[in-house]
Protein backbone atom coordinates (compact mmCIF):
# COMPACT_ATOMS: atom_id res chain seq x y z
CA UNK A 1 99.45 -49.76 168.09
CA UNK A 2 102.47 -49.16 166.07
CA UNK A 3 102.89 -46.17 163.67
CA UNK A 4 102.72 -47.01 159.93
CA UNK A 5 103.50 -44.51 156.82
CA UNK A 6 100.95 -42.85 154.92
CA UNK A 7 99.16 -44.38 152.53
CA UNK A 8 100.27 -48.07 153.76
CA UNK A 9 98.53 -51.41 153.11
CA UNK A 10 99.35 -54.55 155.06
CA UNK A 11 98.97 -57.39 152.52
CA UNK A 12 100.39 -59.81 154.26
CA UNK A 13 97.61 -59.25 157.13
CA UNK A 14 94.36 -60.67 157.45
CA UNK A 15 91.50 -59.77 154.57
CA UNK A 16 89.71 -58.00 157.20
CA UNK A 17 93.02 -55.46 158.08
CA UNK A 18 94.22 -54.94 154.54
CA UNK A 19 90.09 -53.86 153.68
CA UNK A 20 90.72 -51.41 156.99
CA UNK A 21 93.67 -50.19 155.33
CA UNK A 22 92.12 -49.37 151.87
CA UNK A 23 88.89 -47.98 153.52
CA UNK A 24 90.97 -45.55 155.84
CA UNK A 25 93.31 -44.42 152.52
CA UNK A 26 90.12 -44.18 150.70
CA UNK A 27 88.56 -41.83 153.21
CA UNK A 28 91.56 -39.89 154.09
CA UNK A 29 92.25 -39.00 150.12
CA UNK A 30 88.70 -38.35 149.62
CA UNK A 31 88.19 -36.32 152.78
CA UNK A 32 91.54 -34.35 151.42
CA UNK A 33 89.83 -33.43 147.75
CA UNK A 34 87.11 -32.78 149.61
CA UNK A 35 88.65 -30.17 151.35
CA UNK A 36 90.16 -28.64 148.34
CA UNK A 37 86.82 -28.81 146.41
CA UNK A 38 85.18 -26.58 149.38
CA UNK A 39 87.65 -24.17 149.58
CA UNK A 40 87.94 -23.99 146.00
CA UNK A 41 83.90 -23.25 146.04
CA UNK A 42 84.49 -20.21 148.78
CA UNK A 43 86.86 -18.68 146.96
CA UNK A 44 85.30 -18.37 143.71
CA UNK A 45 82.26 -17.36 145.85
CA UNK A 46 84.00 -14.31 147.65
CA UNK A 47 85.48 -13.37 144.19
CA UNK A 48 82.85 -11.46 143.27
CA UNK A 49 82.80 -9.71 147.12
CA UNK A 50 86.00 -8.74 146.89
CA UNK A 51 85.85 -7.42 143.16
CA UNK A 52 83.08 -5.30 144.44
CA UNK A 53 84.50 -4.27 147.79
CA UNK A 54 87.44 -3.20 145.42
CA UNK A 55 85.55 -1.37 143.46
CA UNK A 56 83.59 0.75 146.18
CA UNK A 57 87.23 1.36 147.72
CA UNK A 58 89.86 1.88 145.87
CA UNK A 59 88.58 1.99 142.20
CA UNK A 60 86.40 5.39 143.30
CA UNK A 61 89.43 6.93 145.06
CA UNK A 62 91.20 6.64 141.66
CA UNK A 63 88.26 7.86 139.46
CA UNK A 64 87.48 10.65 142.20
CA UNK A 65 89.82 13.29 140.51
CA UNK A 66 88.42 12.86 136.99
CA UNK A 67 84.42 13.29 138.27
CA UNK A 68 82.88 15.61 136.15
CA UNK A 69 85.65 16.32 133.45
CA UNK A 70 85.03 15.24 130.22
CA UNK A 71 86.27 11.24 128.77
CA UNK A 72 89.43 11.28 127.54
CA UNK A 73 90.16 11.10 123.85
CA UNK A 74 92.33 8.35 122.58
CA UNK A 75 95.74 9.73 121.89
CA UNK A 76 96.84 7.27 118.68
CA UNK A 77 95.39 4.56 117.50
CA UNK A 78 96.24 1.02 117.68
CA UNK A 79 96.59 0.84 113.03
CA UNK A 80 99.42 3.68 113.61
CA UNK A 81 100.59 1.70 116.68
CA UNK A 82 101.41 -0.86 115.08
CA UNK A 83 102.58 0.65 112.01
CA UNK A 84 105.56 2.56 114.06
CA UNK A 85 106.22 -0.88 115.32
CA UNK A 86 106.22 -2.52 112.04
CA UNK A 87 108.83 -0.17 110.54
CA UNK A 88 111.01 0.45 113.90
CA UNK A 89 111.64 -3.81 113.90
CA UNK A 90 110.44 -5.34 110.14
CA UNK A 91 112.16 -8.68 110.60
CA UNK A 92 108.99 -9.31 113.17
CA UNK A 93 106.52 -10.87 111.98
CA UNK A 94 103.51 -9.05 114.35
CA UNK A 95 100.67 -11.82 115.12
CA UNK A 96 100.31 -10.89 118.77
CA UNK A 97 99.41 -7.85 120.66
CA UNK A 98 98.88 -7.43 124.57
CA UNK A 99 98.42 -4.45 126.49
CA UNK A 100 100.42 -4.78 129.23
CA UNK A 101 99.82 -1.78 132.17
CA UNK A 102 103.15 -0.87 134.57
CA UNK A 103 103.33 1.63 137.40
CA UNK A 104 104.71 3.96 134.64
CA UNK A 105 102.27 3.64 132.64
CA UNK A 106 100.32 1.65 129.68
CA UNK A 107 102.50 -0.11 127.16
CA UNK A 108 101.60 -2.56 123.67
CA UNK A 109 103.56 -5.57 123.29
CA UNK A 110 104.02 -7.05 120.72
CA UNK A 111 106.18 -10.08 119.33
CA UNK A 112 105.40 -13.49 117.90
CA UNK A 113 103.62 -15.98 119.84
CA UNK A 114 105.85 -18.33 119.31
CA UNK A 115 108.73 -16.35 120.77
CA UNK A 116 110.32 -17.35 124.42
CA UNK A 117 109.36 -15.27 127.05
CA UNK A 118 113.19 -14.23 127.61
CA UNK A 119 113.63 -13.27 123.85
CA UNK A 120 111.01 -10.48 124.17
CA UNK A 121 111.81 -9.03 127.52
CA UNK A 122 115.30 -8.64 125.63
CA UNK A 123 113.55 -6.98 122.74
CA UNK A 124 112.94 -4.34 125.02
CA UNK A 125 115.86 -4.31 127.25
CA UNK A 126 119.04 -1.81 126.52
CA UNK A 127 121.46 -3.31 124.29
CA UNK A 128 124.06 -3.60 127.38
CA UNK A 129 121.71 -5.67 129.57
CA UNK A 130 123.13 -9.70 128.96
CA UNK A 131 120.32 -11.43 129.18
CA UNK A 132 120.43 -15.28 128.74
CA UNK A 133 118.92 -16.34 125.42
CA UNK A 134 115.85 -18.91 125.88
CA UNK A 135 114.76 -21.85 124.50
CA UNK A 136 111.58 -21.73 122.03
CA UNK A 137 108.40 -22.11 123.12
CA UNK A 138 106.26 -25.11 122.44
């Protein structure tokens, strides 16, 4: 039996062999989504196992310090956030605001929504950094 490339119908075969060839694409596509369904299923099934293993594990070693202190108080709020914003940069229009957590620490960003993603990493860059200038979003 010679080898034939995926996905290949002989047409100009019998009825009978071209049918074969359909049913075998058929079953190897659907056996392949299949797959992809299942695994998709476990995953989102183990999400909530992990989230929780997480949480046992690590997420108590980093509350363990702060056990039985007092909650923290906010130190500003988001009105005078934004405010400090507003006057450091008033060409920007502010319409979006995402909290975005780094190893150093918690930051706000905030820019226009419909702002490239380069354009406001350069908002925040140093003035020396070139960094190419992209295209709108859409």
């Amino acid at each position: 039996m010679r080898r034939l490339p995926f996905g290949a119908v002989r047409t100009d075969r019998l009825p009978r062999v071209k049918w074969l060839d359909l049913h075998n694409l058929l079953a190897i596509v659907t056996l392949a989504w299949a797959v992809v369904v299942g695994l998709t299923g476990v995953i989102n099934t183990w999400a909530d196992l992990v989230l929780k293993v997480g949480q046992a594990d690590q997420l108590a070693s980093m509350v363990a310090p702060y056990r039985g202190k007092p909650p923290a108080t906010p130190s500003a709020r988001l009105q005078a956030v934004v405010e400090t914003a507003q006057r450091a940069a008033p060409q920007m229009a502010l319409d979006l605001i995402t909290i975005v957590v780094l190893a150093a620490g918690l930051y706000l960003w905030m820019g226009r929504r419909r702002m490239a993603a380069d354009d406001r990493i350069a908002a925040f860059e140093p003035v020396s950094a070139a960094v190419p200038q992209g295209r709108p979003a859409e």
